[in-house]
Protein backbone atom coordinates (compact mmCIF):
# COMPACT_ATOMS: atom_id res chain seq x y z
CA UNK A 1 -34.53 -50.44 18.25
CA UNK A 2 -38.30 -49.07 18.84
CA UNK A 3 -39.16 -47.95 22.30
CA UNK A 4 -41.32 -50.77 23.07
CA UNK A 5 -38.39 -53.04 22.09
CA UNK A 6 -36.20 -50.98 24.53
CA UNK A 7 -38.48 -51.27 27.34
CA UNK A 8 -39.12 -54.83 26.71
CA UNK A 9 -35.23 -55.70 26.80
CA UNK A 10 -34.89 -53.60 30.28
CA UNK A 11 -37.62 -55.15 32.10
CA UNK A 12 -35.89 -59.03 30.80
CA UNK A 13 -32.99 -57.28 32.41
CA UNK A 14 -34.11 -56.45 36.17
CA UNK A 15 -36.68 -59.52 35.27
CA UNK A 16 -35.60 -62.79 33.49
CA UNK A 17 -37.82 -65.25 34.95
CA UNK A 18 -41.05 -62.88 34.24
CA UNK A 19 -43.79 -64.36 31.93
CA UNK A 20 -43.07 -63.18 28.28
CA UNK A 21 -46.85 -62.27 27.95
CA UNK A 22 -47.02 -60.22 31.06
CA UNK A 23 -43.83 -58.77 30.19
CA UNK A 24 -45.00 -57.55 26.88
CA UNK A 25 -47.92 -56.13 28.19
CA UNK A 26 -46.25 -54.12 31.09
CA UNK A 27 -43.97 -53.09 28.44
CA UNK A 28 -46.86 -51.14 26.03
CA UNK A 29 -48.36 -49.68 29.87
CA UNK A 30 -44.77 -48.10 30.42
CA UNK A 31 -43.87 -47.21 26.63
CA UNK A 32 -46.63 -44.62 26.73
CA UNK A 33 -45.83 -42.59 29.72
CA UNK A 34 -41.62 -43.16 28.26
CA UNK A 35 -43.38 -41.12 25.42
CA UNK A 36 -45.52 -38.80 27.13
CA UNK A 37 -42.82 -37.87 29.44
CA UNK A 38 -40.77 -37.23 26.25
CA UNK A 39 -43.56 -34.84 24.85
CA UNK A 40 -44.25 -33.44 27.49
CA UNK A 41 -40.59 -32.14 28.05
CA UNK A 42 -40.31 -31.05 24.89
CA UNK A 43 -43.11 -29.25 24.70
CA UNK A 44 -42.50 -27.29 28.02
CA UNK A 45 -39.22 -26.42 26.65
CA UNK A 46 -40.75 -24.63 23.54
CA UNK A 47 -43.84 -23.20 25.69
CA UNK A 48 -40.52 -21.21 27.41
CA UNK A 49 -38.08 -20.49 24.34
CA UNK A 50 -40.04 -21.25 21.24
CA UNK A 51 -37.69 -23.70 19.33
CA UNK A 52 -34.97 -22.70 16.59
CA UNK A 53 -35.18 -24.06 13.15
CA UNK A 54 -32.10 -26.34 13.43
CA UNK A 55 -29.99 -26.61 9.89
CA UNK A 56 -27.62 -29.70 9.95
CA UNK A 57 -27.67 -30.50 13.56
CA UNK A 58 -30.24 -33.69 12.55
CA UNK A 59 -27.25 -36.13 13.38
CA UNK A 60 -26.86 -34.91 16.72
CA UNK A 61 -30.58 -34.33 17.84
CA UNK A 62 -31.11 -38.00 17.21
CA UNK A 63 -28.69 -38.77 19.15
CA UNK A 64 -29.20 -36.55 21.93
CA UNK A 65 -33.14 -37.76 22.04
CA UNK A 66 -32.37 -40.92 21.69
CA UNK A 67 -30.20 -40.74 25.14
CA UNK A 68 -33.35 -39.10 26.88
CA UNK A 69 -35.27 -41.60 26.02
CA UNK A 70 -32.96 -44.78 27.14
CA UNK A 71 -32.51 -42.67 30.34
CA UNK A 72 -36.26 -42.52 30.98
CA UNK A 73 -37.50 -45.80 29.97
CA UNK A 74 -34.63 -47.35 32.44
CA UNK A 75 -35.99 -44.44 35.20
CA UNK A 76 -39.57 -45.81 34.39
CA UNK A 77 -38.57 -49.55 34.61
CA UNK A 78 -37.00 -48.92 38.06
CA UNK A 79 -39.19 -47.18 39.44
CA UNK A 80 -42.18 -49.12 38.91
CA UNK A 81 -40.68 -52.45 39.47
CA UNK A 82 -39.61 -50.96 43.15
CA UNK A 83 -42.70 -50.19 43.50
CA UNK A 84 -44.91 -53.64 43.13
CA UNK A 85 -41.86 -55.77 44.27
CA UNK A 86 -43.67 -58.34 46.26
CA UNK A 87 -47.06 -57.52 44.90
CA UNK A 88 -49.24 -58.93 41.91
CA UNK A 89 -48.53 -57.01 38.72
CA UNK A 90 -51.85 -56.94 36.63
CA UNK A 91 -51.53 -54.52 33.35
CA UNK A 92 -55.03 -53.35 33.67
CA UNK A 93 -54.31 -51.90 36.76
CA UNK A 94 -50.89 -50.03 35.60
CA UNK A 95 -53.06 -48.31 32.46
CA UNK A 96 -55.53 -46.74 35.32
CA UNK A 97 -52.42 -45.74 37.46
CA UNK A 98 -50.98 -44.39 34.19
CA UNK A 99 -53.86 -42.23 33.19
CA UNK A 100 -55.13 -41.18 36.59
CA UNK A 101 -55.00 -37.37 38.27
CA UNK A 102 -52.29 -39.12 40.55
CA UNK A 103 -50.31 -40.92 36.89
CA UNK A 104 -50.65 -37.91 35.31
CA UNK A 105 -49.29 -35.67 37.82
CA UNK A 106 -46.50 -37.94 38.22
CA UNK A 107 -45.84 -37.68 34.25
CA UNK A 108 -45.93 -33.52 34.89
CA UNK A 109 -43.57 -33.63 37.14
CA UNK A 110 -41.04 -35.79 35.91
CA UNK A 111 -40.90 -33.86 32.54
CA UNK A 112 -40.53 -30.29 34.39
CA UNK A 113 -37.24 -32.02 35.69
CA UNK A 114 -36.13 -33.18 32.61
CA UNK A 115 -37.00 -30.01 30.70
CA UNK A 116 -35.37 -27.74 32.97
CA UNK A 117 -31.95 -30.23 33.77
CA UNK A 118 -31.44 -31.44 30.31
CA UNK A 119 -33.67 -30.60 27.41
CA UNK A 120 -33.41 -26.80 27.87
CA UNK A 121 -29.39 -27.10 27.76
CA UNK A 122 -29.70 -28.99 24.20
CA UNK A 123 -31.98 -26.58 22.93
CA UNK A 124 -29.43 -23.71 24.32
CA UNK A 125 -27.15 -25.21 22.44
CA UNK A 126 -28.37 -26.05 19.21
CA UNK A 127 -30.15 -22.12 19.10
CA UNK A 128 -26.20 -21.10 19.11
CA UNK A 129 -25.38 -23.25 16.37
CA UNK A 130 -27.72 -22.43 14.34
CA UNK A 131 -26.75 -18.67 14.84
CA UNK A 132 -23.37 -19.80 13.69
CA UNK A 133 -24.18 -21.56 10.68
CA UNK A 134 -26.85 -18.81 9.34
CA UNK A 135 -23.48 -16.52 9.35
CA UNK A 136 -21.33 -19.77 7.67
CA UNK A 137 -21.15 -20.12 3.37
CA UNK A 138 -22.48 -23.25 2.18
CA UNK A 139 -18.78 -24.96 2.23
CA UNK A 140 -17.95 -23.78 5.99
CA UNK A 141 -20.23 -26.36 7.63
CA UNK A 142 -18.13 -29.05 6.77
CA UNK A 143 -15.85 -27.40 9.25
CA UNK A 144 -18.17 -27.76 12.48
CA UNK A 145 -17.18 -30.06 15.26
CA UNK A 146 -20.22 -29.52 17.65
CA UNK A 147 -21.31 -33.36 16.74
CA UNK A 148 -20.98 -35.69 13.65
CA UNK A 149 -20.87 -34.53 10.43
CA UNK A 150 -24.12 -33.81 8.20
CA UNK A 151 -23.99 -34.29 4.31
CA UNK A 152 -26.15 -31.74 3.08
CA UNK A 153 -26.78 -31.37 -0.63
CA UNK A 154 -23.89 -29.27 -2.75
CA UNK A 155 -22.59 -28.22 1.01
CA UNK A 156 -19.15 -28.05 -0.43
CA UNK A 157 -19.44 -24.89 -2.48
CA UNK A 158 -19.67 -26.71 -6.33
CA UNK A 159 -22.70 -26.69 -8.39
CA UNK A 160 -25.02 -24.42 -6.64
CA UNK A 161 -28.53 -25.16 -6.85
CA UNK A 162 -30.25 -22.74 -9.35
CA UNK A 163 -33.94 -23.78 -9.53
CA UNK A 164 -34.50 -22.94 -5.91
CA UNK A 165 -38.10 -25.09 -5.46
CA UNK A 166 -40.10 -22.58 -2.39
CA UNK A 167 -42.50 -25.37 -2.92
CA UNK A 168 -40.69 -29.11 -2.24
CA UNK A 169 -41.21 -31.31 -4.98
CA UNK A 170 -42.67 -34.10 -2.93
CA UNK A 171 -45.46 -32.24 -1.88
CA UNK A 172 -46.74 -31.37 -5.85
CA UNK A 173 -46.08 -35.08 -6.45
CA UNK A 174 -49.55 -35.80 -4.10
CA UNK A 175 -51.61 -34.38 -7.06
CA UNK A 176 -50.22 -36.38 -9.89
CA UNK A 177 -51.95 -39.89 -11.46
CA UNK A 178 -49.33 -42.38 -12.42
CA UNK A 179 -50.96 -42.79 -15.71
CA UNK A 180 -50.41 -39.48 -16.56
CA UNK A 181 -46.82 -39.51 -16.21
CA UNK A 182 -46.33 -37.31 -12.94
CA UNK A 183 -48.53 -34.41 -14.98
CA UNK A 184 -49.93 -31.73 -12.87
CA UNK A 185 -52.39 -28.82 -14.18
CA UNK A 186 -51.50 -25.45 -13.34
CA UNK A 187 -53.64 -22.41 -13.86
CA UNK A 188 -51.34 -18.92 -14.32
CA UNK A 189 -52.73 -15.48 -14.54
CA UNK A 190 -52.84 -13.84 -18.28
CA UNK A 191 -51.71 -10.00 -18.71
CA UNK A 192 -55.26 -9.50 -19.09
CA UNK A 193 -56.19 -10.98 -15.74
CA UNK A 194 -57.88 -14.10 -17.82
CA UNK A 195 -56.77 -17.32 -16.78
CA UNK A 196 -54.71 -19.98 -18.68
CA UNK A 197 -54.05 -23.65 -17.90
CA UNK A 198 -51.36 -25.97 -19.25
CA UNK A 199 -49.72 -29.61 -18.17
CA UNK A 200 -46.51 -29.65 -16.75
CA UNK A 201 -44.43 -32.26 -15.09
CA UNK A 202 -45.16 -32.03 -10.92
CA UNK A 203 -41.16 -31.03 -10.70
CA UNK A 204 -41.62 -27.99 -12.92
CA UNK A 205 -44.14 -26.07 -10.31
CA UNK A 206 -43.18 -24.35 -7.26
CA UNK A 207 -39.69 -22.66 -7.81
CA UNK A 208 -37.42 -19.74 -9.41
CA UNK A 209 -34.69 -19.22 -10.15
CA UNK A 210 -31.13 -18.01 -7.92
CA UNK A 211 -33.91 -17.22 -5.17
CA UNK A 212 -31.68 -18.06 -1.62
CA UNK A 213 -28.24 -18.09 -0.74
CA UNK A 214 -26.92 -22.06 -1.17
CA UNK A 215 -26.52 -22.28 2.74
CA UNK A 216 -30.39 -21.47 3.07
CA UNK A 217 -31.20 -23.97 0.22
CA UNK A 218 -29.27 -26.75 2.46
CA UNK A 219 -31.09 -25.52 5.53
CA UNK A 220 -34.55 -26.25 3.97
CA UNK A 221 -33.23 -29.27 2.51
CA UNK A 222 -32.51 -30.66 5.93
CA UNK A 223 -36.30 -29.51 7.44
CA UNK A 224 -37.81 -31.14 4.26
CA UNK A 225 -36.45 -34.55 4.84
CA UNK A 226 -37.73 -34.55 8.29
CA UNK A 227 -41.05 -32.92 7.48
CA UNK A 228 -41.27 -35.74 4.66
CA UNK A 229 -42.23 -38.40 6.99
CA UNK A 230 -44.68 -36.66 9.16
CA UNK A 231 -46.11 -35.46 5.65
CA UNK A 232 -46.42 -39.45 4.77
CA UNK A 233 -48.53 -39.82 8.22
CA UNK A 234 -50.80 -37.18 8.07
CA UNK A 235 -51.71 -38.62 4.41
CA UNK A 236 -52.39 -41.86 5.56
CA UNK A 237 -54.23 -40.90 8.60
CA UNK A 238 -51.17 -42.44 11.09
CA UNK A 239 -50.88 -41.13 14.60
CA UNK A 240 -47.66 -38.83 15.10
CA UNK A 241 -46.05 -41.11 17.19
CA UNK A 242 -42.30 -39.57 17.17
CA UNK A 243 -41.60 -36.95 19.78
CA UNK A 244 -40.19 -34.26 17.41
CA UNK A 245 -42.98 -34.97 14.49
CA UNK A 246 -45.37 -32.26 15.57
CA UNK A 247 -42.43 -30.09 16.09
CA UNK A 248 -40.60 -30.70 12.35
CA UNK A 249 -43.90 -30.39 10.48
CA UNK A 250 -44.76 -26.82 12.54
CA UNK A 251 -40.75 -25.78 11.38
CA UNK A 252 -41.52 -27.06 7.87
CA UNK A 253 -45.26 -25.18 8.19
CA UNK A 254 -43.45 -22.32 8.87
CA UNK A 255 -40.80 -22.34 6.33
CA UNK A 256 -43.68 -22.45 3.67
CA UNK A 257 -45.29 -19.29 4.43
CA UNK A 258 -42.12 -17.31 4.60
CA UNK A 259 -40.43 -18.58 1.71
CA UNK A 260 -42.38 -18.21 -1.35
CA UNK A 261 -40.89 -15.15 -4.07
CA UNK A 262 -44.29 -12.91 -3.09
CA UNK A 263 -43.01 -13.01 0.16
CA UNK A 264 -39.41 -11.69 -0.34
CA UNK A 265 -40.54 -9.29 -2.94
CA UNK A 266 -43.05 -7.42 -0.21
CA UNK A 267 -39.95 -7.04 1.47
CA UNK A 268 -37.84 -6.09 -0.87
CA UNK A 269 -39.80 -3.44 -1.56
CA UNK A 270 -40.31 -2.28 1.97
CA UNK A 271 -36.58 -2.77 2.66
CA UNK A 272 -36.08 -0.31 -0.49
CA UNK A 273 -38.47 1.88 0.31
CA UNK A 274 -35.96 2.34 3.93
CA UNK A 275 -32.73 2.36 2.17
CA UNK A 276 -34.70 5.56 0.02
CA UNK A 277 -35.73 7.25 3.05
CA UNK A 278 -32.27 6.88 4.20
CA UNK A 279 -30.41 8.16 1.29
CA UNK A 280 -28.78 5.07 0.12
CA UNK A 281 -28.78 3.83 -3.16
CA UNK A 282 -28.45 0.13 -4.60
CA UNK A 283 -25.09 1.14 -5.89
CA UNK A 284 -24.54 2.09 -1.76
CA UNK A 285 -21.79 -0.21 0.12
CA UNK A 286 -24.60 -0.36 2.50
CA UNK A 287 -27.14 -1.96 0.56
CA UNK A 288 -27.93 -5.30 1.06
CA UNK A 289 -30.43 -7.14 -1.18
CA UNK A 290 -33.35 -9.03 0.61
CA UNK A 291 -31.12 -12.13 -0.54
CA UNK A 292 -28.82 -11.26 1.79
CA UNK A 293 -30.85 -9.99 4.64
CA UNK A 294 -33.83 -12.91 3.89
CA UNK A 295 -31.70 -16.08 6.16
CA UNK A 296 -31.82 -13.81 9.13
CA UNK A 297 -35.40 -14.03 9.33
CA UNK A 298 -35.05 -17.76 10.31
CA UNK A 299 -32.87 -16.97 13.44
CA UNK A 300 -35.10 -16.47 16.51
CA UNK A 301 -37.14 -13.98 14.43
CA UNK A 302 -40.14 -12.95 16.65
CA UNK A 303 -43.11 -13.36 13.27
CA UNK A 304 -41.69 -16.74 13.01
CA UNK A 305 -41.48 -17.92 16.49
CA UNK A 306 -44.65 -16.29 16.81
CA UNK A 307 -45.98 -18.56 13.93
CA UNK A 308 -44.29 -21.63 15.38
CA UNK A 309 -46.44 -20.96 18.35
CA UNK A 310 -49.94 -20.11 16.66
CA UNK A 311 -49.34 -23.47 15.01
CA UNK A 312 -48.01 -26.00 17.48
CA UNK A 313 -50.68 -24.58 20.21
CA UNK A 314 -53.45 -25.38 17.76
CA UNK A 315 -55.17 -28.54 17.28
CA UNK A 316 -54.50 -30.39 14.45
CA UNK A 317 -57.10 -32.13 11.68
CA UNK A 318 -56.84 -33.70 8.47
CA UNK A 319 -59.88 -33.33 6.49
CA UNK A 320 -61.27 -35.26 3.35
CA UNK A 321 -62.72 -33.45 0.47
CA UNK A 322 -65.86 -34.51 -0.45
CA UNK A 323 -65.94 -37.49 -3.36
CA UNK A 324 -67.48 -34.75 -6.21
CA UNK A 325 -64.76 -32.04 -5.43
CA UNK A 326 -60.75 -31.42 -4.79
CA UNK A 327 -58.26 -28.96 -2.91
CA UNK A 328 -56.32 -26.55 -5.11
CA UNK A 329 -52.83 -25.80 -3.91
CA UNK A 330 -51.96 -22.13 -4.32
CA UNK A 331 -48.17 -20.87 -4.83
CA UNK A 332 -48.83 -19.36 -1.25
CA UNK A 333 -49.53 -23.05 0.36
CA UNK A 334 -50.33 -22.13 4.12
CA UNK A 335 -53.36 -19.92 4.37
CA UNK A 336 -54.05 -17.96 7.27
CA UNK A 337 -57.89 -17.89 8.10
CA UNK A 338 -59.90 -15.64 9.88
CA UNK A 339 -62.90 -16.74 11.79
CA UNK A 340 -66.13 -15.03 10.83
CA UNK A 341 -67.56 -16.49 14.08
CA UNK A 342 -64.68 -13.71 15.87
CA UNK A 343 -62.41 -16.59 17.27
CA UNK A 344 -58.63 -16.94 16.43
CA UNK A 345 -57.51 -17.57 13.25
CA UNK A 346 -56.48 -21.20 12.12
CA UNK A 347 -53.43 -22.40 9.12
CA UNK A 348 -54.24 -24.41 5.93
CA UNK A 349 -52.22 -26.27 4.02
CA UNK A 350 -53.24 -28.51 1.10
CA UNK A 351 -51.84 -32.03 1.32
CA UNK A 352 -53.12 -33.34 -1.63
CA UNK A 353 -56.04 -33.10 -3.89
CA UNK A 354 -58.36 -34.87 -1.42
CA UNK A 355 -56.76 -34.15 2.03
CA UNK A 356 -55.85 -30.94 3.76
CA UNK A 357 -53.89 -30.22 6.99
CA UNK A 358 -55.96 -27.47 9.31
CA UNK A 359 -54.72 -26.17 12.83
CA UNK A 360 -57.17 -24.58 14.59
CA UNK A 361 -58.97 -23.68 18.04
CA UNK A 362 -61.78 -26.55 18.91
CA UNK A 363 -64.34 -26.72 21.06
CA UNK A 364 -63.08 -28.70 24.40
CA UNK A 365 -65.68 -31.65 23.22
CA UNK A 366 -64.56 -31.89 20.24
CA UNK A 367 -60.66 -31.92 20.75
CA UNK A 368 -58.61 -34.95 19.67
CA UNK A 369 -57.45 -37.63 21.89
CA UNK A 370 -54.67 -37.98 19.59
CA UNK A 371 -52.34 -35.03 17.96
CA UNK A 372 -54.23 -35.47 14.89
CA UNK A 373 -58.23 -34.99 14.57
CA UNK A 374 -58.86 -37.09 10.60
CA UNK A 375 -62.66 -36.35 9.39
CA UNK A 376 -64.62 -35.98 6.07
CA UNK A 377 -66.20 -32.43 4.64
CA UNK A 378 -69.23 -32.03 2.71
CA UNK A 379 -69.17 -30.50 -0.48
CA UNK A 380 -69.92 -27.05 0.59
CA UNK A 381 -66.94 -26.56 3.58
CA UNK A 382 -64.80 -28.35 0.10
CA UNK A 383 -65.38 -25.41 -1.77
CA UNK A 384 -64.89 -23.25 0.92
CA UNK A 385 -61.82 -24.13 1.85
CA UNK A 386 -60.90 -24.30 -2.28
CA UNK A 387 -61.89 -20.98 -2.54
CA UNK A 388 -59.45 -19.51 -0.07
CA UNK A 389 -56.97 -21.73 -0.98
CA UNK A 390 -57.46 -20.32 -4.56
CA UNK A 391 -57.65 -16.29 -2.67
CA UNK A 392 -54.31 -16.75 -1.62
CA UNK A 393 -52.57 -17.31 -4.71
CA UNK A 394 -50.26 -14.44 -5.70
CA UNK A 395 -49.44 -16.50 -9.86
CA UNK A 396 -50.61 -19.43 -9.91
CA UNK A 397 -52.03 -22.81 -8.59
CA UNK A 398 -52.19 -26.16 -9.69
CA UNK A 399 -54.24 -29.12 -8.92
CA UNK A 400 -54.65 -32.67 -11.13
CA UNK A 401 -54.78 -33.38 -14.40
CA UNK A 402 -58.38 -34.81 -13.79
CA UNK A 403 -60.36 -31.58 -12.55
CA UNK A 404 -62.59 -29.53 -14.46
CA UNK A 405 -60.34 -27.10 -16.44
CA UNK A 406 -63.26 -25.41 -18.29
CA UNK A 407 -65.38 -24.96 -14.63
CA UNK A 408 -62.16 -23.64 -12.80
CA UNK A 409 -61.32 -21.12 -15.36
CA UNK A 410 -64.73 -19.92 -15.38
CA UNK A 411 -64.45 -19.35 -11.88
CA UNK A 412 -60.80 -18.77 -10.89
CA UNK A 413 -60.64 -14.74 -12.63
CA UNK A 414 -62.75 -14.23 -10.22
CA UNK A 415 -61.13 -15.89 -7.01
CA UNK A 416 -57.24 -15.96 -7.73
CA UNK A 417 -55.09 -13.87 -5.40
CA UNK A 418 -58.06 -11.81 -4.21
CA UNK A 419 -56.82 -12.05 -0.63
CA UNK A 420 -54.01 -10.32 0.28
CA UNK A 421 -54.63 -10.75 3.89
CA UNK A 422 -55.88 -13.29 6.10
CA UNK A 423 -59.03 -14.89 4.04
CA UNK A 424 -62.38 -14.60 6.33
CA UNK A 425 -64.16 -18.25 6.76
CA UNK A 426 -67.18 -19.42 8.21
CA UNK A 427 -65.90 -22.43 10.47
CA UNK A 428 -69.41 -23.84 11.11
CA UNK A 429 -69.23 -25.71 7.74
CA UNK A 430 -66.60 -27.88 9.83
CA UNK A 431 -68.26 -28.74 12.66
């Protein structure tokens, strides 16, 4: 049952001889402060304790939002219908009470309640469990009772997952043509530091092999299948309607930059580089391998909450490439971007071949009504953002079958994996 469909039923409730019309109408007025409320709370929660990247708990979050949701739309109901008992109900008027300084503060205050009585205990609560199962093998979360139980792929112990994809397949498949039968092109760096393409099916990009533990594996499994839907919206230019969708695709965001091989092996290295300067060996009892260590970087780390932040705080945009170029998808997918202008950095990620996901600071004018800001580049801000995209790869990149091979690997020995740090761009071209 939708929210509107909720609301609709309650008001019948308190209201069975109300015209179906003006029922249906008061019931679109009321579903949009139900779901503003509902951000709102959940948002203040994570302004305070920056969410934890929940593995397995998907069962009961539904279920737990779902309950603050009934609970508000019935406190909404009530409350209005008290209020303009006796009095003519017009729906224009309830949209301007809605969205006025008065609505609004109403809507403020009502989700500081909920946040601090309710919302902030789930989170509690779900930040513990995830502590537990980072600790848990792969076939001990069949044994947790904190709410129903999760099916996660090869959870009990058999048949471990070997190609370990740091880049989910459903994301390469954005690139392919169906007449090319799911092909991708990727472009991989020679000994020489030439560049070679070749085809390869869109499943046979993006991984390695024994990279994570199988309980990680599981726990990106479970963040993918949310962040799958949101991805679906932001493609086809929908509005994030969901109360959790901008907070799943900034979990799955962050997931992608921390996950990717170049990633663990700076780490590895530095990690070594300690266990050296402490006198302890690989053959040490001591040692642990970053693929040990790695899964703890997920648990209230402070560079990933403080990514979670950067990201959700940002405004979001989708932006079209321009109909005589394409976006290139690096094997680093979310790009970091420095202003040249001197403001704060924004994230990149390529969504497909035409369409890229950007958060960034706007100017107050230009901010989106919505979560999501959807607009069109020119052909020069295409290239631009291209050419980081293509910066930040540390092996490779693909993009479709249908670009210019003999253009991009003119160009790409030049550009590929030139930026080790965050790549410098001129955000004008955007504006």
């Amino acid at each position: 049952m939708t929210t509107l469909m909720m609301l609709e039923s309650t008001i019948r409730r308190y209201c069975p001889t109300l015209d179906q019309r003006l029922l249906e109408q008061l019931a679109e007025v009321w579903e949009w402060e139900v779901l503003e409320i509902i951000r709102i709370t959940c948002a203040k929660v994570g302004n305070e304790k920056t969410p934890p990247i929940f593995i397995g708990l998907s069962g009961e979050m539904t279920l737990a939002l779902a309950k603050l949701i009934t609970y508000v739309a019935e406190l909404v109901v009530k409350k209005h219908l008290q209020r303009l008992s006796g009095k003519p109900i017009l729906p224009e008027t309830e949209w301007e009470r809605a969205r006025s300084d008065k609505g609004r503060e109403v809507i403020e205050n009502t989700a500081t309640i909920l946040a601090e009585r309710i919302w902030s205990k789930q989170i509690d609560g779900w930040i513990d469990s995830t502590e537990r199962i980072l600790e848990m093998p792969s076939h001990a979360l069949t044994n947790i009772r904190s709410g129903p139980r999760i099916v996660l792929p090869n959870q009990d112990g058999q048949n471990p997952t070997v190609k370990n994809h740091f880049i989910p397949v459903f994301t390469n498949r954005c690139w392919t043509d169906k007449s090319r039968k799911g092909q991708i092109r990727v472009f991989l760096r020679r000994i020489d530091n030439g560049i070679r393409s070749e085809l390869r099916s869109y499943k046979d990009w993006g991984f390695d092999k024994n990279l994570y533990r199988q309980s990680l594996e599981d726990y990106f499994s479970v963040i993918e299948s949310k962040a799958a839907k949101v991805y679906s919206k932001l493609l086809a230019e929908e509005a994030l309607t969901q109360p959790l969708d901008d907070h799943w695709w900034t979990v799955f965001l962050v997931t992608q930059f921390f996950r990717s091989p170049s990633f663990m092996s700076k780490h590895n290295a530095g990690m070594n580089k300690y266990f050296e300067k402490c006198g302890i060996s690989v053959s040490h009892p001591h040692y642990r391998p970053i693929r040990e260590i790695y899964p703890h970087l997920f648990n209230r780390n402070i560079a990933t909450n403080s990514l979670y932040r950067m990201i959700f705080d940002c405004d979001w945009c989708v932006f079209t490439a321009s109909s005589e170029s394409c976006f290139l998808k690096p094997d680093n997918p979310v790009v970091i971007l420095s202003n040249q202008q001197g403001g704060p950095p924004s994230i990149v990620y390529p969504l497909s071949e035409k369409k890229v996901f950007m958060a960034m600071h706007l100017p107050v004018d230009q901010r989106p009504v919505l979560r999501v800001k959807n607009r069109k580049l020119d052909l020069q801000a295409t290239l631009g953002i291209s050419l980081a995209l293509a910066g930040h790869a540390s092996n490779s990149l693909m993009t479709s079958v249908d670009s210019n091979t003999e253009l991009l690997e003119g160009w790409l020995p030049r550009f590929m994996g030139r930026d080790a740090e965050p790549v410098a761009f001129d955000f004008l071209q955007l504006r």
